[in-house]
C-alpha atoms as a PDB file:
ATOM      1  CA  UNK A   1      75.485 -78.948  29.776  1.00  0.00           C
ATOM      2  CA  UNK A   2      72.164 -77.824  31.593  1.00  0.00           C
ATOM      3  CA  UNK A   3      70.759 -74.751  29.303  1.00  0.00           C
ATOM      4  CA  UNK A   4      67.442 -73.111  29.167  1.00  0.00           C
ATOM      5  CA  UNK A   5      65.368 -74.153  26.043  1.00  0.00           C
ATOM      6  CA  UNK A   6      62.465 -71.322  26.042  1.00  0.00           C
ATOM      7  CA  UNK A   7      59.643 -70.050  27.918  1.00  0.00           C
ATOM      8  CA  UNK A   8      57.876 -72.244  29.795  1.00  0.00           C
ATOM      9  CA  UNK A   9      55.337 -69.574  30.949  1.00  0.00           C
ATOM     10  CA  UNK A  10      54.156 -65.948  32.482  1.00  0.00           C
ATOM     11  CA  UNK A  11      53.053 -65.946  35.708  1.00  0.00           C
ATOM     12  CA  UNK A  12      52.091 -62.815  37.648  1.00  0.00           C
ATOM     13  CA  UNK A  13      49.617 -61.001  40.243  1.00  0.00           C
ATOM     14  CA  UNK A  14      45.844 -60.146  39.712  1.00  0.00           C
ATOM     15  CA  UNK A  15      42.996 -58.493  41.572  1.00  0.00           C
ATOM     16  CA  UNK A  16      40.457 -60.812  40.089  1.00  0.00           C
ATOM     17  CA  UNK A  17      42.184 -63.906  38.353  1.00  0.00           C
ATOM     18  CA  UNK A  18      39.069 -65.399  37.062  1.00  0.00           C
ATOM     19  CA  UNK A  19      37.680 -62.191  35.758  1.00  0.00           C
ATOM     20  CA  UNK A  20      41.072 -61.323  33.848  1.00  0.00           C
ATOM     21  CA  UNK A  21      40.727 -64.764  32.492  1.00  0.00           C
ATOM     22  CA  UNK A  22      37.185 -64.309  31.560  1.00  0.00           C
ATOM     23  CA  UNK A  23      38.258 -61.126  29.765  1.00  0.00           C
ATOM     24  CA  UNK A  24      41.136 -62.577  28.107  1.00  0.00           C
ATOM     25  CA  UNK A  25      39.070 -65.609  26.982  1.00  0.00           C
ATOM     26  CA  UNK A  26      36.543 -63.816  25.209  1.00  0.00           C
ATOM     27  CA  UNK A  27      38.285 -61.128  24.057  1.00  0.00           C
ATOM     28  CA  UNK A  28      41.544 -62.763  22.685  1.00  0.00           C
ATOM     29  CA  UNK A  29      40.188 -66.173  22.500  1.00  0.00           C
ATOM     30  CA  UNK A  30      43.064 -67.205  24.709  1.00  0.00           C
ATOM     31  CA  UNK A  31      41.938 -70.717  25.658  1.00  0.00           C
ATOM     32  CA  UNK A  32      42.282 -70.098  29.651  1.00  0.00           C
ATOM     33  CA  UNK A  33      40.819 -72.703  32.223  1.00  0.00           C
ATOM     34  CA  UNK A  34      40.828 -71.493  35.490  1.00  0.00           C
ATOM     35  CA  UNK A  35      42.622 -72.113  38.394  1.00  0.00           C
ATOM     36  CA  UNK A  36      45.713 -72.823  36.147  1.00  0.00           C
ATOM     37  CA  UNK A  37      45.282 -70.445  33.226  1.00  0.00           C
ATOM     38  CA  UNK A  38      46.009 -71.030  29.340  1.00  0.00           C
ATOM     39  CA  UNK A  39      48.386 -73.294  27.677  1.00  0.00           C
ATOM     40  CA  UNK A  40      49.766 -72.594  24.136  1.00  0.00           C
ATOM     41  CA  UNK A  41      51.272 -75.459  22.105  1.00  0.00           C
ATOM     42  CA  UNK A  42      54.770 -74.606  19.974  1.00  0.00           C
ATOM     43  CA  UNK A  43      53.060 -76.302  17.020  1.00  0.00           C
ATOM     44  CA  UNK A  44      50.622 -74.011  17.074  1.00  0.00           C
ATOM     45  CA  UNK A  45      52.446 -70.731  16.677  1.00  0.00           C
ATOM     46  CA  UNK A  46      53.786 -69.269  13.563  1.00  0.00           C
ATOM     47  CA  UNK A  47      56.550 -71.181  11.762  1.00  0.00           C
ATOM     48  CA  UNK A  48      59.013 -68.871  12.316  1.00  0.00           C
ATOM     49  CA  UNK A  49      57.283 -67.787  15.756  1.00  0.00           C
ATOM     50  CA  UNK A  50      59.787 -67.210  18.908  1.00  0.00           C
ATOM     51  CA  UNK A  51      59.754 -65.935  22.287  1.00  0.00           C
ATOM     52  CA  UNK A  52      62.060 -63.698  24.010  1.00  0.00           C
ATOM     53  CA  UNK A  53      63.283 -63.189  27.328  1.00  0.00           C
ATOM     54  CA  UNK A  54      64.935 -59.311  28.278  1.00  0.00           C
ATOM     55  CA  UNK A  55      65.116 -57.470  31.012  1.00  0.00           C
ATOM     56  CA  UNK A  56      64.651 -53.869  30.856  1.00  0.00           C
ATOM     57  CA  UNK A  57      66.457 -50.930  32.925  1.00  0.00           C
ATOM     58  CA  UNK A  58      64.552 -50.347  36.390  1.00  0.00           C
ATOM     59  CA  UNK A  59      63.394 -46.887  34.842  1.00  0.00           C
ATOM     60  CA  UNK A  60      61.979 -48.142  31.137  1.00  0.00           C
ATOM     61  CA  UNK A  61      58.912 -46.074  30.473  1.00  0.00           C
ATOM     62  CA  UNK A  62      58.727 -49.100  27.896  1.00  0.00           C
ATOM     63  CA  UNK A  63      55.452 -50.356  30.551  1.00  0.00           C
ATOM     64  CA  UNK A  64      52.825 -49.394  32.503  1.00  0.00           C
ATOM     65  CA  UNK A  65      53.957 -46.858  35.058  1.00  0.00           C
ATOM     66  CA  UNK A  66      53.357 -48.834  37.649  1.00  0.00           C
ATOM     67  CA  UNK A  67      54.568 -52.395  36.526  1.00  0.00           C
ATOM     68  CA  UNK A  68      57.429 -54.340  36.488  1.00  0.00           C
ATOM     69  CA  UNK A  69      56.673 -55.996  33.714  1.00  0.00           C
ATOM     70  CA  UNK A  70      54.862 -56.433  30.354  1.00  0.00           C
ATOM     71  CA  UNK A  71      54.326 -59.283  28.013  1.00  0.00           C
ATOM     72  CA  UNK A  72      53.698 -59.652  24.866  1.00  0.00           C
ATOM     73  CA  UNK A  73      51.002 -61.864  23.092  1.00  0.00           C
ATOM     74  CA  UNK A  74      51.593 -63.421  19.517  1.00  0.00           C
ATOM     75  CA  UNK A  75      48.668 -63.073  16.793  1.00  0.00           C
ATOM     76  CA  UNK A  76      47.708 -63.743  13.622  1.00  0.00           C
ATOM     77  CA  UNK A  77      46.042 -60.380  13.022  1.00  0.00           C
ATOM     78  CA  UNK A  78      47.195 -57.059  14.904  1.00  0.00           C
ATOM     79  CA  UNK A  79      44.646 -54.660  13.775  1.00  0.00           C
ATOM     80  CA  UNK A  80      41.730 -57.285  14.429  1.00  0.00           C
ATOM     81  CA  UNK A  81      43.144 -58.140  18.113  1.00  0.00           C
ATOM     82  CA  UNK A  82      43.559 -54.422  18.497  1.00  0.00           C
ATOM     83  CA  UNK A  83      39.666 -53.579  17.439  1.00  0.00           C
ATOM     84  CA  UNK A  84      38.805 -56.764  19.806  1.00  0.00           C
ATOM     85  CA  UNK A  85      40.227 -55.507  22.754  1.00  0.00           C
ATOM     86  CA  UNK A  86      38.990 -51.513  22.367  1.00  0.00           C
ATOM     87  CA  UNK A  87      35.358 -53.322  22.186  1.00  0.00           C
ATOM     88  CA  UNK A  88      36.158 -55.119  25.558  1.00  0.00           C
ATOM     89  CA  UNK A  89      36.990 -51.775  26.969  1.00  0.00           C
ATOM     90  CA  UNK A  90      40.682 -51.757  27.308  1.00  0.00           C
ATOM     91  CA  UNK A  91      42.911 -48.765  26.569  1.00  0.00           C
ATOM     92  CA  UNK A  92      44.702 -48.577  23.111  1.00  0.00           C
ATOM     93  CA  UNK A  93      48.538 -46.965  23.680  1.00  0.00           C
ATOM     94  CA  UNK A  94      50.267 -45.278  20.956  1.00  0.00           C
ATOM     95  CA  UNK A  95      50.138 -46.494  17.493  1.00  0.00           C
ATOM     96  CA  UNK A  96      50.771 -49.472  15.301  1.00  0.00           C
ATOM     97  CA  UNK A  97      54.489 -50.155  14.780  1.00  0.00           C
ATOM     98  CA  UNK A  98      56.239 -52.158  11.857  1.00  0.00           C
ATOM     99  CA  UNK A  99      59.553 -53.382  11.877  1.00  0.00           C
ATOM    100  CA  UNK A 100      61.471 -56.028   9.483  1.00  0.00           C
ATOM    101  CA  UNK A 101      60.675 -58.844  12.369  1.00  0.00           C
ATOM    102  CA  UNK A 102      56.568 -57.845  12.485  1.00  0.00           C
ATOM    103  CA  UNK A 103      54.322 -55.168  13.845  1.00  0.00           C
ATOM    104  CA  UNK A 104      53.467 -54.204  17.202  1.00  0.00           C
ATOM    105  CA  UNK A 105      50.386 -52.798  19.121  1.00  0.00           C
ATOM    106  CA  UNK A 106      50.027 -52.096  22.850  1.00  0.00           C
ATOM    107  CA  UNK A 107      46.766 -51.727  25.221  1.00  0.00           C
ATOM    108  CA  UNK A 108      46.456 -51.878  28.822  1.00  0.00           C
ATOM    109  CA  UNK A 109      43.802 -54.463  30.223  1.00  0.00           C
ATOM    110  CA  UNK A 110      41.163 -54.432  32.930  1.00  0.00           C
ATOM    111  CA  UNK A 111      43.531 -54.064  35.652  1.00  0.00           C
ATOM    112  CA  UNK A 112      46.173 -51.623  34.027  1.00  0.00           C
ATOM    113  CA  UNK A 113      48.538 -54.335  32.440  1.00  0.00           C
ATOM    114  CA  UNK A 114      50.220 -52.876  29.495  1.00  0.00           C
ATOM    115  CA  UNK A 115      50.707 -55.928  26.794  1.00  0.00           C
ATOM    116  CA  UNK A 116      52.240 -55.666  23.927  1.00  0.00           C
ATOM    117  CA  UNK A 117      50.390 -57.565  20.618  1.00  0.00           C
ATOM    118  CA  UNK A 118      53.101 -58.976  17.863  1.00  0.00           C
ATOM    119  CA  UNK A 119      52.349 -60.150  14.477  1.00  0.00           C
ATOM    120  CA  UNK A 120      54.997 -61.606  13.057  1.00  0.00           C
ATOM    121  CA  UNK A 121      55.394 -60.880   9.719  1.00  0.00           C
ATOM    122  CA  UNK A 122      54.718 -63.837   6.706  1.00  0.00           C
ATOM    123  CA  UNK A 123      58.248 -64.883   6.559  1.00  0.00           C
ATOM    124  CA  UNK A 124      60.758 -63.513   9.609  1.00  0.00           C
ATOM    125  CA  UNK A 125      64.200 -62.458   9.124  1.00  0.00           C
ATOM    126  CA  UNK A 126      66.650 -64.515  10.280  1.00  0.00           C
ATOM    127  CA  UNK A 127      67.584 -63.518  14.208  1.00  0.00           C
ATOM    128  CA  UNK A 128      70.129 -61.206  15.076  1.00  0.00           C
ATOM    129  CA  UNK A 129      70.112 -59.728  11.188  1.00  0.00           C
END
């Protein structure tokens, strides 16, 4: 049976695609080549690294206001990605968060794109427990 496998990628809408990438690139190191944007290799992520895929009710305050959508960026150290991004001029929203499955961080980017940053902690908890 056909069955989806994972993410094969975010796509969405920008003012100024090659100066989000730029701004991405050097503030997140996020290997982007313009026109077709950044690829990021399974291998490379976190052993026990995953991706996940849910919609949110049509009135979530969960993103920016005016957004329908967010995504979230893996990394290997919040509070550094955090201090990397306030230097680049982005927006820091709310406060660090730390659950059993990692911690969490949120800023909004150049054009108002609220992403969320995950670290995921040294060993994850098995999903769904």
């Amino acid at each position: 049976m056909a069955r989806v496998v994972g993410i094969g990628g975010i796509f969405f809408r920008s003012q100024d695609p090659e100066a989000l990438g730029a701004w991405y690139r050097k503030w997140l190191d996020i290997p982007v080549e313009p026109p077709q944007g950044a690829s990021f290799r399974l291998a490379d992520a976190p052993r026990d690294g995953f991706a996940v895929w849910a919609p949110f009710p049509a009135a979530t305050e969960y993103f920016a206001a005016d957004k329908s959508f967010m995504f979230n960026l893996m990394v290997d150290d919040l509070d550094g990605a955090l201090e990397r991004v306030r230097e680049g001029g982005a927006e820091i929203v709310g406060g660090v968060e730390e659950y059993d499955f990692g911690r969490f961080g949120w800023f909004l980017d150049p054009e108002g794109n609220k992403v969320e940053l995950w670290q995921p902690p040294a060993e994850a908890p098995p999903m769904g427990g």
